[in-house]
ModelCIF file with pLDDT and N, C-alpha, C, O atoms, coordinates in Angstrom:
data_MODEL
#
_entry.id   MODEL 
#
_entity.id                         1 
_entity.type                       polymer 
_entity.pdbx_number_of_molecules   1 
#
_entity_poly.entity_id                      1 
_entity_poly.type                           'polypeptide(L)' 
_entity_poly.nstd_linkage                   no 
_entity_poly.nstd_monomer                   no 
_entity_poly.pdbx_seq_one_letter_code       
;(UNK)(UNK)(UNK)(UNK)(UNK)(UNK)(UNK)(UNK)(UNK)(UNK)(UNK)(UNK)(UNK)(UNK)(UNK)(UNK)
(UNK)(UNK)(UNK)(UNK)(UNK)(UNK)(UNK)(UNK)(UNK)(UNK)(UNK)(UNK)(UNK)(UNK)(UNK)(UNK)
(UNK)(UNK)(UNK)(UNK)(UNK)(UNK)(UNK)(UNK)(UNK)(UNK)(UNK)(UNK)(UNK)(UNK)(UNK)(UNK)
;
_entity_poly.pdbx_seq_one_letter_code_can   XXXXXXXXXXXXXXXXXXXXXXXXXXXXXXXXXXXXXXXXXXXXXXXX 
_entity_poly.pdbx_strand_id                 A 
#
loop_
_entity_poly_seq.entity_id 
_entity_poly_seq.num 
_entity_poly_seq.mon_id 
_entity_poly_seq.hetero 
1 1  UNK n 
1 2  UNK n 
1 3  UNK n 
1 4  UNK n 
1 5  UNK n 
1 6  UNK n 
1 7  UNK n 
1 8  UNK n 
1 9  UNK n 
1 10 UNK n 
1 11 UNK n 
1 12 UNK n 
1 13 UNK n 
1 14 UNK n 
1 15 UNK n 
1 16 UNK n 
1 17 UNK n 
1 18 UNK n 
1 19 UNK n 
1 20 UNK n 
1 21 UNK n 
1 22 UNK n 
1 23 UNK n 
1 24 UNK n 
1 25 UNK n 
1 26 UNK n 
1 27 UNK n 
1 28 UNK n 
1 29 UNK n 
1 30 UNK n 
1 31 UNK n 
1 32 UNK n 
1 33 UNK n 
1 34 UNK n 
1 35 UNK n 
1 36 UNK n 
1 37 UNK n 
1 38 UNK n 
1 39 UNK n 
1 40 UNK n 
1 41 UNK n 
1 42 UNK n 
1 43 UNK n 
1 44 UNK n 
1 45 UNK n 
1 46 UNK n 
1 47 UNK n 
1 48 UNK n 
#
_struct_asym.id          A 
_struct_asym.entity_id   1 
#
loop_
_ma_qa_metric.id 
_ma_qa_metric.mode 
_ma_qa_metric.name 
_ma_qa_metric.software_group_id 
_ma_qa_metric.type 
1 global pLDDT . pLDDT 
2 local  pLDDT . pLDDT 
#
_ma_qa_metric_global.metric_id      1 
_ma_qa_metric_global.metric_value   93.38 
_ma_qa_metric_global.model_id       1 
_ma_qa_metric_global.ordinal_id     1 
#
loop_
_ma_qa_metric_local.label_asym_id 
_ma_qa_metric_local.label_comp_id 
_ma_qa_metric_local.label_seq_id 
_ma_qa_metric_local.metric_id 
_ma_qa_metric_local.metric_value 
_ma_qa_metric_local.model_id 
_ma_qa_metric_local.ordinal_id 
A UNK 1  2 90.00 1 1  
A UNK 2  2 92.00 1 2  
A UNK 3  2 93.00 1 3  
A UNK 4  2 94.00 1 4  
A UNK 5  2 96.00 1 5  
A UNK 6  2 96.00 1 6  
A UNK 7  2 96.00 1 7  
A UNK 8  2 95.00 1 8  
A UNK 9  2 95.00 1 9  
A UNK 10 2 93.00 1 10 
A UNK 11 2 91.00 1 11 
A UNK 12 2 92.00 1 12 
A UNK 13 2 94.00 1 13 
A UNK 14 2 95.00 1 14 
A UNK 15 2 97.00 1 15 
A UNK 16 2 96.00 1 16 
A UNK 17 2 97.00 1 17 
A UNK 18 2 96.00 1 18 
A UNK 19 2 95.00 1 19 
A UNK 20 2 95.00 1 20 
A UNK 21 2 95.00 1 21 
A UNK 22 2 96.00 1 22 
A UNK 23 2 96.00 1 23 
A UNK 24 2 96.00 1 24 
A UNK 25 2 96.00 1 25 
A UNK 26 2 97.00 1 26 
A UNK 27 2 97.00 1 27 
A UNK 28 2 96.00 1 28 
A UNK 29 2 96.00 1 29 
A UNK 30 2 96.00 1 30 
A UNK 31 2 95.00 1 31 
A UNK 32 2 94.00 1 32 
A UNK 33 2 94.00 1 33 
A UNK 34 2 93.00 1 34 
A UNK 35 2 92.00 1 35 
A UNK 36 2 90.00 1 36 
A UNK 37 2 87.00 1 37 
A UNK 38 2 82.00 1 38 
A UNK 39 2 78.00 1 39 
A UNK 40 2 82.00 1 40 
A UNK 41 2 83.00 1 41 
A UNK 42 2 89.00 1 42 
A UNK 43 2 94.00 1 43 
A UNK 44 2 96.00 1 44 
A UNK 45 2 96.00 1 45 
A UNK 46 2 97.00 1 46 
A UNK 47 2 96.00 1 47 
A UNK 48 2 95.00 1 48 
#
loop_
_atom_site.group_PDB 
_atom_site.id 
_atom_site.type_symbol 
_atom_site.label_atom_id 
_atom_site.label_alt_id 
_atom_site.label_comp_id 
_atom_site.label_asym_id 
_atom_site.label_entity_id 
_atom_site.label_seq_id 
_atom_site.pdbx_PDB_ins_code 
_atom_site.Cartn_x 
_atom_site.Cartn_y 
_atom_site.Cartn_z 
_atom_site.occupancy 
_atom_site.B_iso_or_equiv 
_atom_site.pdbx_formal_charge 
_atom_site.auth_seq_id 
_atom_site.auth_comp_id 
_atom_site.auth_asym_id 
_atom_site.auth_atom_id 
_atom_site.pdbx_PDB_model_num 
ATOM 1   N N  . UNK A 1 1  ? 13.979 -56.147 -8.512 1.00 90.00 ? 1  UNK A N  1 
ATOM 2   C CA . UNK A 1 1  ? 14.064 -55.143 -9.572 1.00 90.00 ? 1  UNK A CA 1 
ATOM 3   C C  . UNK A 1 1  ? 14.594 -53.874 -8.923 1.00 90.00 ? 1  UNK A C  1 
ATOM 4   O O  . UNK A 1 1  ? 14.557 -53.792 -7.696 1.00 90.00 ? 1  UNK A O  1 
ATOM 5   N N  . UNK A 1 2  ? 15.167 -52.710 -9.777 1.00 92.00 ? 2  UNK A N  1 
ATOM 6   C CA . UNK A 1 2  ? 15.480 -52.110 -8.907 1.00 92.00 ? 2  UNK A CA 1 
ATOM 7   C C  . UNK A 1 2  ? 14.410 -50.885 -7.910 1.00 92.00 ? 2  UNK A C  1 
ATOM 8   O O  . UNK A 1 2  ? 14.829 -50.420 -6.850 1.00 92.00 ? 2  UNK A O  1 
ATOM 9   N N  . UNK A 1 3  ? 13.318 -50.594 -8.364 1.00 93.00 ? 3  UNK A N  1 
ATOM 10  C CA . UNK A 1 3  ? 12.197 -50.978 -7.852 1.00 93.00 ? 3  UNK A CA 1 
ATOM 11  C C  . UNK A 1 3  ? 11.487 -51.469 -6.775 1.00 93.00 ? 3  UNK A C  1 
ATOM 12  O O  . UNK A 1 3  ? 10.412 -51.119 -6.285 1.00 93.00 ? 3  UNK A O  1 
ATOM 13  N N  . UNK A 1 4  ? 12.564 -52.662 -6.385 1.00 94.00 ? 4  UNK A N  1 
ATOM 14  C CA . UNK A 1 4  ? 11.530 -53.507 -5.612 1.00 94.00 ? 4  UNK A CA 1 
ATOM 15  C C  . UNK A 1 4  ? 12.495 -53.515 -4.292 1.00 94.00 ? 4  UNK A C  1 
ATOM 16  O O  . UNK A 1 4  ? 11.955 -54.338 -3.552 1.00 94.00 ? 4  UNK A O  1 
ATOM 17  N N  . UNK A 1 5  ? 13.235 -53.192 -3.871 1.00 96.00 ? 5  UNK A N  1 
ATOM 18  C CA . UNK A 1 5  ? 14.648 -53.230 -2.566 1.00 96.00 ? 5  UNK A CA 1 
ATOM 19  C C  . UNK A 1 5  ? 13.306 -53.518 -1.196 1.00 96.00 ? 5  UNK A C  1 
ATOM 20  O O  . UNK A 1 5  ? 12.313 -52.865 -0.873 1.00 96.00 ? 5  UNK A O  1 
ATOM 21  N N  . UNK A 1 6  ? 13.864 -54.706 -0.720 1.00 96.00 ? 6  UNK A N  1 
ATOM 22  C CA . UNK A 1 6  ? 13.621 -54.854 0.542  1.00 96.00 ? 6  UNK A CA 1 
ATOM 23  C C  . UNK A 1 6  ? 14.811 -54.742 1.823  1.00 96.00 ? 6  UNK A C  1 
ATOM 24  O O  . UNK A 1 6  ? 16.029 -54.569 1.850  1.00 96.00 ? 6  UNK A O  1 
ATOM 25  N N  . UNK A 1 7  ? 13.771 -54.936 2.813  1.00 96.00 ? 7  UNK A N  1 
ATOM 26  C CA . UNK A 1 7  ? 14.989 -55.187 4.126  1.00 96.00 ? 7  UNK A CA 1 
ATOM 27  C C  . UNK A 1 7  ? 14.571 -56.131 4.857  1.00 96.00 ? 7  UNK A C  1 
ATOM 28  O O  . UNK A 1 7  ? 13.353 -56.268 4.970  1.00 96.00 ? 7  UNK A O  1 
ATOM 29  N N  . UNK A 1 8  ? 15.250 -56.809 5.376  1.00 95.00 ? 8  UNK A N  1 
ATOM 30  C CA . UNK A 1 8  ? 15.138 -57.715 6.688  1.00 95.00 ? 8  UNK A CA 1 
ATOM 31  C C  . UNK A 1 8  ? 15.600 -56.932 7.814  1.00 95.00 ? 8  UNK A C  1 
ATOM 32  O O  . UNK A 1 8  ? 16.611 -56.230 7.831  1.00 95.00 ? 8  UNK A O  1 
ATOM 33  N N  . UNK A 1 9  ? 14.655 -57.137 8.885  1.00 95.00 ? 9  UNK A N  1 
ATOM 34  C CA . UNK A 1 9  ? 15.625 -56.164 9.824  1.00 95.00 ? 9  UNK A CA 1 
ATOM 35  C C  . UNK A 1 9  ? 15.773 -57.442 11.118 1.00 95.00 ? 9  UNK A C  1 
ATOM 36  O O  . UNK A 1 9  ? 15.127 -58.487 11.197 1.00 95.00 ? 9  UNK A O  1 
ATOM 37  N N  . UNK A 1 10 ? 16.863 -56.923 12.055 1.00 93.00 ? 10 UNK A N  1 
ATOM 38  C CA . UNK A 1 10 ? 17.229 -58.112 13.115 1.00 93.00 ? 10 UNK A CA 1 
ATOM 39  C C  . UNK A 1 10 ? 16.113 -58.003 13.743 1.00 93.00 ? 10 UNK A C  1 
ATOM 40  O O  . UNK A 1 10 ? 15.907 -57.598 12.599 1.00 93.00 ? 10 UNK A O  1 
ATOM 41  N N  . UNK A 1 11 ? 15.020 -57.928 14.463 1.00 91.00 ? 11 UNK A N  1 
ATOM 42  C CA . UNK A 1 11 ? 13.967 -58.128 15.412 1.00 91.00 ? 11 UNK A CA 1 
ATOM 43  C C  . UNK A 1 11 ? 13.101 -58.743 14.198 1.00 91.00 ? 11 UNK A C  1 
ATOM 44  O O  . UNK A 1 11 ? 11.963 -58.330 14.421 1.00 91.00 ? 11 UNK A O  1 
ATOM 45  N N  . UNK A 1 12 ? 13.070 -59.566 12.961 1.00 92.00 ? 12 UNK A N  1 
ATOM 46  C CA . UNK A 1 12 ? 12.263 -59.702 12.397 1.00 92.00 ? 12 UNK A CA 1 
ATOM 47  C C  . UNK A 1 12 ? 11.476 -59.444 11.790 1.00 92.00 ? 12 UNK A C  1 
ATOM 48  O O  . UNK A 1 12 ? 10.716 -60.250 11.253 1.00 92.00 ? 12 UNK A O  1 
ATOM 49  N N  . UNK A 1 13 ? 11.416 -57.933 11.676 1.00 94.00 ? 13 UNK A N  1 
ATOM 50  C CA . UNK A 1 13 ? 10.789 -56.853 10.370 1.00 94.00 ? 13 UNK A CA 1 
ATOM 51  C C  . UNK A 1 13 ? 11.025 -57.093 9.224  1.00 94.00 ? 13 UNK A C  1 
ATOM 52  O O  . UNK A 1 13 ? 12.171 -57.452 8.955  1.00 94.00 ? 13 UNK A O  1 
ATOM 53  N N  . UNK A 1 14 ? 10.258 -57.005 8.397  1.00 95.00 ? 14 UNK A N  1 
ATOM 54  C CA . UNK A 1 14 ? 10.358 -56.681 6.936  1.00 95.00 ? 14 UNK A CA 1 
ATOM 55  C C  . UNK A 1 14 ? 9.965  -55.884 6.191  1.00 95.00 ? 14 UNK A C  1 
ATOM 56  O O  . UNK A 1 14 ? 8.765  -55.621 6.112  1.00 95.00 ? 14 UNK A O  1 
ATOM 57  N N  . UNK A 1 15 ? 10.917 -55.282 5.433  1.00 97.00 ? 15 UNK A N  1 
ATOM 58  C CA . UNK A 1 15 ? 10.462 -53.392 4.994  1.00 97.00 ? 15 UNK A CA 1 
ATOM 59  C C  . UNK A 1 15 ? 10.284 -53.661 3.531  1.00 97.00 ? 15 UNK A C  1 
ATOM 60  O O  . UNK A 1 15 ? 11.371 -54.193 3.305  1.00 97.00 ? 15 UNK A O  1 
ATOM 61  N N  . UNK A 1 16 ? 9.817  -53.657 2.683  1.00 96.00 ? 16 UNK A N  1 
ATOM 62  C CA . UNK A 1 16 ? 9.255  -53.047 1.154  1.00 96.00 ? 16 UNK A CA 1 
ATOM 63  C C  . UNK A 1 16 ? 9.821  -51.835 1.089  1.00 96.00 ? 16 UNK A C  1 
ATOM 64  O O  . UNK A 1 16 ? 8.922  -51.007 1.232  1.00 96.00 ? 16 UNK A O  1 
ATOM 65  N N  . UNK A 1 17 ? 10.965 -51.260 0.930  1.00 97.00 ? 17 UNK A N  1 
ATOM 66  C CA . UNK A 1 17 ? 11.663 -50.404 0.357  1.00 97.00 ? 17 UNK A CA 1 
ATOM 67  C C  . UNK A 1 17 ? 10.853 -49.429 -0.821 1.00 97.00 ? 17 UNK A C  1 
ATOM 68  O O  . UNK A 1 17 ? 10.283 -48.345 -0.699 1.00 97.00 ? 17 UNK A O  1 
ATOM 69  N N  . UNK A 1 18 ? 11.094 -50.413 -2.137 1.00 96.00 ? 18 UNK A N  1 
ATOM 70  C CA . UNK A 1 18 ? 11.295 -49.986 -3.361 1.00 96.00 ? 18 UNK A CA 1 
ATOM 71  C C  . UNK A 1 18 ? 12.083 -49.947 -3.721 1.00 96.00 ? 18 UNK A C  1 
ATOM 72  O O  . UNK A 1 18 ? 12.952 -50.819 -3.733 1.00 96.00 ? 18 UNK A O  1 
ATOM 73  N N  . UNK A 1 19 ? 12.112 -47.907 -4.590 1.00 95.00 ? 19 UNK A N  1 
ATOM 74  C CA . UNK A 1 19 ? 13.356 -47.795 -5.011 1.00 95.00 ? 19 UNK A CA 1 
ATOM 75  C C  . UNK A 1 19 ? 14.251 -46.686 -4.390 1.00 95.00 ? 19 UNK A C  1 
ATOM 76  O O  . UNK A 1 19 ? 13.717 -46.077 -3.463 1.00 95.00 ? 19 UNK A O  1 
ATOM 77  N N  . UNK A 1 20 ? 15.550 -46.300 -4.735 1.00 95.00 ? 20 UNK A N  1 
ATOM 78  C CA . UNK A 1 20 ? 16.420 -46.185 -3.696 1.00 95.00 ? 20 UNK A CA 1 
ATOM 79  C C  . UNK A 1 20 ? 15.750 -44.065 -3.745 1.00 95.00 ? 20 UNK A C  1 
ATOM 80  O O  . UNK A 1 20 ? 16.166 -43.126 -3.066 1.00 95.00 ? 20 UNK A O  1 
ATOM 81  N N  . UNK A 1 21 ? 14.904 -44.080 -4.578 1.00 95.00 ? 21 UNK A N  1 
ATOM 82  C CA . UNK A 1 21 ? 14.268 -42.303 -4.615 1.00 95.00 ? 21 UNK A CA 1 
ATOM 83  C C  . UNK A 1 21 ? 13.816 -42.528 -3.124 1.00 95.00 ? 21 UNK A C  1 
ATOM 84  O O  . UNK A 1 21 ? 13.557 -43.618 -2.613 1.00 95.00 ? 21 UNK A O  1 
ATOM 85  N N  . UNK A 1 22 ? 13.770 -41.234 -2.496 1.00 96.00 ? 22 UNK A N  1 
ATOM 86  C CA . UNK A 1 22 ? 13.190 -40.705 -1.622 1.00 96.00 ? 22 UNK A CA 1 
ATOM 87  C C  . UNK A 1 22 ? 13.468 -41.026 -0.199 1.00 96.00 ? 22 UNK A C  1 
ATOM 88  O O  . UNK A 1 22 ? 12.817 -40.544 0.728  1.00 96.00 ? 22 UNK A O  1 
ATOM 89  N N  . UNK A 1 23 ? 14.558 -41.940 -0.039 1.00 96.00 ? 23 UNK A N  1 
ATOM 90  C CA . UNK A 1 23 ? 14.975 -42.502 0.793  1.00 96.00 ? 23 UNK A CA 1 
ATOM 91  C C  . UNK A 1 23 ? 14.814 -41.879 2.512  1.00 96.00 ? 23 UNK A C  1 
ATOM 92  O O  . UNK A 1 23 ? 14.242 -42.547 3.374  1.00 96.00 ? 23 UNK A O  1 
ATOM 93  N N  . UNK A 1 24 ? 15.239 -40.930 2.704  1.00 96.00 ? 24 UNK A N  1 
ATOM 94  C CA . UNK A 1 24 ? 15.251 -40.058 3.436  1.00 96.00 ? 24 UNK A CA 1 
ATOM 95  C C  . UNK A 1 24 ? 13.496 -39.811 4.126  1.00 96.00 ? 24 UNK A C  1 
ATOM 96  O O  . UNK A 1 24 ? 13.064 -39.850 5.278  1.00 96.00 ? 24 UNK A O  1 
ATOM 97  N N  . UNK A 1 25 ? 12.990 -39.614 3.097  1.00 96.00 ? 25 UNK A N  1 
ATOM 98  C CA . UNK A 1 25 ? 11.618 -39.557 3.931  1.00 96.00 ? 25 UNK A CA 1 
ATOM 99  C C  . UNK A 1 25 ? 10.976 -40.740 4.159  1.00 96.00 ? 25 UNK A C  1 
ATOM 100 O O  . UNK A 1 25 ? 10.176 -40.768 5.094  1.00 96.00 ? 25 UNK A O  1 
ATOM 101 N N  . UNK A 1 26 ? 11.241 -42.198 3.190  1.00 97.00 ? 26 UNK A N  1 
ATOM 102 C CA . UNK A 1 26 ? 11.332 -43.400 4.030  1.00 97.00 ? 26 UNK A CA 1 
ATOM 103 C C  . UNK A 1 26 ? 11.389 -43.967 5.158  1.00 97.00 ? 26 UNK A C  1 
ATOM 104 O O  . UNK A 1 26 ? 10.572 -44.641 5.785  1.00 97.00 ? 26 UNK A O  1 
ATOM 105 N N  . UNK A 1 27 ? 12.749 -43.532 5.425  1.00 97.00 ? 27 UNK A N  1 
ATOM 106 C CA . UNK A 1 27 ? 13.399 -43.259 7.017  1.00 97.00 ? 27 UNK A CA 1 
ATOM 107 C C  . UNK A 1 27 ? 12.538 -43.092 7.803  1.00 97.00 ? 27 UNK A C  1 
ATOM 108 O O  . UNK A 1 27 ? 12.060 -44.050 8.410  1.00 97.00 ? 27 UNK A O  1 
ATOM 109 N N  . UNK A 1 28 ? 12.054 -41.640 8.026  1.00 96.00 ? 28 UNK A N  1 
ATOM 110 C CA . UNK A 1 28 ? 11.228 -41.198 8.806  1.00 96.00 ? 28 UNK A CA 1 
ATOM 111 C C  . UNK A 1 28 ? 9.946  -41.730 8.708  1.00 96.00 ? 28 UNK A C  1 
ATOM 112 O O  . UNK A 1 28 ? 9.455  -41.853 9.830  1.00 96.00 ? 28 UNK A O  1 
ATOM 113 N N  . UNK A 1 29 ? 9.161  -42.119 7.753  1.00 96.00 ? 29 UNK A N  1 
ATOM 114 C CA . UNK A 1 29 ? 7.976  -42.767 7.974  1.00 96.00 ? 29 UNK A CA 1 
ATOM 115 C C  . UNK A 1 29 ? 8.186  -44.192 8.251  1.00 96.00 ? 29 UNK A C  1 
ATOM 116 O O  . UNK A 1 29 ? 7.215  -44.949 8.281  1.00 96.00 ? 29 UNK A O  1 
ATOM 117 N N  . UNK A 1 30 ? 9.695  -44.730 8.510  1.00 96.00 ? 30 UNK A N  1 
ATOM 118 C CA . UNK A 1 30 ? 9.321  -46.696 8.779  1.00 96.00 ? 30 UNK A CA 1 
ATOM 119 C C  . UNK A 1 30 ? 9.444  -45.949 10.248 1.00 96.00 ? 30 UNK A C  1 
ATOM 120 O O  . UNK A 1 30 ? 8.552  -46.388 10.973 1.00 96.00 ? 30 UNK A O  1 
ATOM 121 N N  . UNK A 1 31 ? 10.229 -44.996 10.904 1.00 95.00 ? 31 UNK A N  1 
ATOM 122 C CA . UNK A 1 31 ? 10.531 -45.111 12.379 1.00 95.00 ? 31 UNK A CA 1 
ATOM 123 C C  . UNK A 1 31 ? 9.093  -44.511 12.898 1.00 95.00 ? 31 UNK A C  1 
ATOM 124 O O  . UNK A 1 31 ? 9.096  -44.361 14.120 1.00 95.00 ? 31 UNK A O  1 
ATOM 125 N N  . UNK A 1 32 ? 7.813  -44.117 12.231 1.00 94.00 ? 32 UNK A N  1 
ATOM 126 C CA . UNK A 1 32 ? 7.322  -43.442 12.900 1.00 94.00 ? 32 UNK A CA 1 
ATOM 127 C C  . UNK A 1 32 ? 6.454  -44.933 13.040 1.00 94.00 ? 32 UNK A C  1 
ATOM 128 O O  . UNK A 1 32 ? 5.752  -45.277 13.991 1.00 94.00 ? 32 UNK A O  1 
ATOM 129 N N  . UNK A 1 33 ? 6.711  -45.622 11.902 1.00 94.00 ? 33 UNK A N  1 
ATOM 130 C CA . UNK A 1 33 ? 5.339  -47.234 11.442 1.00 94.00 ? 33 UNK A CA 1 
ATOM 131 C C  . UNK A 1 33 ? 5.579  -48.211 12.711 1.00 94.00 ? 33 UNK A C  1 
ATOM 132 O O  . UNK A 1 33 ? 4.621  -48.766 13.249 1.00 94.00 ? 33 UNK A O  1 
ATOM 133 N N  . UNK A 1 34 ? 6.582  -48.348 13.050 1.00 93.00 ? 34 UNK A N  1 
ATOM 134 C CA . UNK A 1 34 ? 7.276  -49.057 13.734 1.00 93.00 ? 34 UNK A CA 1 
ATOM 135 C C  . UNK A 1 34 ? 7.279  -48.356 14.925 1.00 93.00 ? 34 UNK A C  1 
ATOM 136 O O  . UNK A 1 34 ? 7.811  -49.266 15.561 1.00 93.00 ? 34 UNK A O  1 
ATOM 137 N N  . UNK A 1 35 ? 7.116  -47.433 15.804 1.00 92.00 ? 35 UNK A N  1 
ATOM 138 C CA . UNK A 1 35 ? 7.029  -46.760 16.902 1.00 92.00 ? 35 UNK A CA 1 
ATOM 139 C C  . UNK A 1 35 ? 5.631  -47.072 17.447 1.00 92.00 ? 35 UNK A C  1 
ATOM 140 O O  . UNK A 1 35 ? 5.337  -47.340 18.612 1.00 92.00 ? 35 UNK A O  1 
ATOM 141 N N  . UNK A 1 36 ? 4.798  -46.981 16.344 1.00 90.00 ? 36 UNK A N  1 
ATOM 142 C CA . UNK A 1 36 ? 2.840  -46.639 16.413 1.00 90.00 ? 36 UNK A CA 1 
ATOM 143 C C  . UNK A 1 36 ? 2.826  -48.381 16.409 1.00 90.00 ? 36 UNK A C  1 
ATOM 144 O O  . UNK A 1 36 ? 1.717  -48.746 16.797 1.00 90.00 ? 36 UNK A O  1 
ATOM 145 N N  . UNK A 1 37 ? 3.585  -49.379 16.137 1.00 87.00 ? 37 UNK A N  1 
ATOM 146 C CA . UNK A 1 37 ? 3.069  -50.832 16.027 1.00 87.00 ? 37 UNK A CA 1 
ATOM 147 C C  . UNK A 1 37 ? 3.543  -51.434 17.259 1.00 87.00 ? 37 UNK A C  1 
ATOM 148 O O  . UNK A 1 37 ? 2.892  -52.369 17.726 1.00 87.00 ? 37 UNK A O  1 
ATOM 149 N N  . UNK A 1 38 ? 4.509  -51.057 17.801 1.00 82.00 ? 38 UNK A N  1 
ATOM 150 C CA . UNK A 1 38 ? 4.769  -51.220 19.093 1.00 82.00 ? 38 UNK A CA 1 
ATOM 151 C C  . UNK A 1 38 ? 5.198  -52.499 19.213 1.00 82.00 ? 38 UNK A C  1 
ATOM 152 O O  . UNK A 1 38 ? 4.895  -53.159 20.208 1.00 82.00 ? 38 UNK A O  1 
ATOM 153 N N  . UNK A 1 39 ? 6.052  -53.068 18.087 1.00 78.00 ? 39 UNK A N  1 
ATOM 154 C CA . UNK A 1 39 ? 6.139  -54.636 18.496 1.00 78.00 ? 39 UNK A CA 1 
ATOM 155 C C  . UNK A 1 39 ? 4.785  -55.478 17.886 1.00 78.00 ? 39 UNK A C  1 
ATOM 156 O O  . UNK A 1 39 ? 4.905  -56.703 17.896 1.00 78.00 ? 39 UNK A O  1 
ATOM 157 N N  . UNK A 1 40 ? 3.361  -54.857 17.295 1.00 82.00 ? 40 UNK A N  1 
ATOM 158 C CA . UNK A 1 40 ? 2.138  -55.791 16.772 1.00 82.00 ? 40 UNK A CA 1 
ATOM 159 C C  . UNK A 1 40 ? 2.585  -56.063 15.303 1.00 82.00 ? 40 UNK A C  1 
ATOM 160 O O  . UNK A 1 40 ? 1.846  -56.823 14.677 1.00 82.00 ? 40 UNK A O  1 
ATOM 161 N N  . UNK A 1 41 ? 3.618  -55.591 14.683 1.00 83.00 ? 41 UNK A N  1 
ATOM 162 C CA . UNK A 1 41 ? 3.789  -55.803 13.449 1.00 83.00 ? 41 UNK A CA 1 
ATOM 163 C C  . UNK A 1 41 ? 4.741  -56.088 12.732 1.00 83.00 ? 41 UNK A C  1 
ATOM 164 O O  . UNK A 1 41 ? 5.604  -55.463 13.347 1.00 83.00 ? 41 UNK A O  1 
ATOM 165 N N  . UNK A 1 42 ? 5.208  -56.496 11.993 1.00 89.00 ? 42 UNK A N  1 
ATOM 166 C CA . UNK A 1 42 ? 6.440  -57.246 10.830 1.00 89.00 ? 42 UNK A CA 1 
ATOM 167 C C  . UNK A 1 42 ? 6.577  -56.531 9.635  1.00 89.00 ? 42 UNK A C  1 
ATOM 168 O O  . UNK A 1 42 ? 7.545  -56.312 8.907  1.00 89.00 ? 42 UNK A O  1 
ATOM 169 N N  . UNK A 1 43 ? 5.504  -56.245 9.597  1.00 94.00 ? 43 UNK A N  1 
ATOM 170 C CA . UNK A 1 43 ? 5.737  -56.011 7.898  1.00 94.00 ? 43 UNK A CA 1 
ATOM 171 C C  . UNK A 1 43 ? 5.221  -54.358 7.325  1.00 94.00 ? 43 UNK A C  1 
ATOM 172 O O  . UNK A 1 43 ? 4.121  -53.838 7.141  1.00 94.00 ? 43 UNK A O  1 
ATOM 173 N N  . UNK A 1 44 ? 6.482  -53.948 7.188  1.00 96.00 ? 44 UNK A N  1 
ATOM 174 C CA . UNK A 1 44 ? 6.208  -52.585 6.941  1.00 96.00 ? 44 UNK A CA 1 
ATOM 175 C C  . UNK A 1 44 ? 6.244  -52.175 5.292  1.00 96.00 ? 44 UNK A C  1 
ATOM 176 O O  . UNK A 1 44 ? 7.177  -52.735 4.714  1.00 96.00 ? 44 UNK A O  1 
ATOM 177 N N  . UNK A 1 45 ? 5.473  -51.375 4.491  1.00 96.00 ? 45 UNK A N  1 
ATOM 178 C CA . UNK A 1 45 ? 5.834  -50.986 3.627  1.00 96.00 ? 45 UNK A CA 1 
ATOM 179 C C  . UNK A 1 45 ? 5.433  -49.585 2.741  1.00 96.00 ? 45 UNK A C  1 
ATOM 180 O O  . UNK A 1 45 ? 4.484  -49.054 2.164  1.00 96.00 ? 45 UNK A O  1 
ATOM 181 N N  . UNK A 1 46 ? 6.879  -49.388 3.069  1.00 97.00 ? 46 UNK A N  1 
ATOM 182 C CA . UNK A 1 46 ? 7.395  -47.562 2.590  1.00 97.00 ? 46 UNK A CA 1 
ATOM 183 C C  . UNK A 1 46 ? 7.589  -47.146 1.501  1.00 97.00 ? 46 UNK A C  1 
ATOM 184 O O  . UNK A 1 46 ? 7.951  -45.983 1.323  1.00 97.00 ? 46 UNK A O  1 
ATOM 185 N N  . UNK A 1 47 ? 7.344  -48.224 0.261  1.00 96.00 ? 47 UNK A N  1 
ATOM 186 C CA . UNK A 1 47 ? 7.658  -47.805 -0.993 1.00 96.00 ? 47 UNK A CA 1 
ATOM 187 C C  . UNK A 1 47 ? 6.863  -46.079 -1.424 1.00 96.00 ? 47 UNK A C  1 
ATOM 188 O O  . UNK A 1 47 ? 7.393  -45.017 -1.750 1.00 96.00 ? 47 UNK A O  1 
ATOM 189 N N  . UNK A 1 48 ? 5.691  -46.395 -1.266 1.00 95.00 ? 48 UNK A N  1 
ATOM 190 C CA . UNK A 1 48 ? 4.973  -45.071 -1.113 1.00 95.00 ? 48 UNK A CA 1 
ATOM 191 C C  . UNK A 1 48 ? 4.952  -44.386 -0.188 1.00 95.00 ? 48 UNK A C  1 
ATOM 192 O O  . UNK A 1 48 ? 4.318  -43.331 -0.215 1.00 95.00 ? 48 UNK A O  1 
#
């Protein structure tokens, strides 16, 4: 839906997007999710 946008990422992540609002601060909170998981995690989600 448009709503619902995921990602696959190449190391095997998977991001819950949403929707394409707010994108920008997205950004910055998957690189901070993904910095703090250190490799313990897959599945990120930034919709909120």
């Amino acid at each position: 839906s448009p709503d619902g946008v995921w990602l696959a990422l190449a190391d095997g992540s998977r991001v819950l997007w949403g929707s394409a609002a707010g994108s920008a601060d997205k950004v910055v909170v998957l690189a901070r999710l993904r910095a703090a998981a250190d490799g313990r995690a897959r599945r990120f989600d930034v919709s909120a």
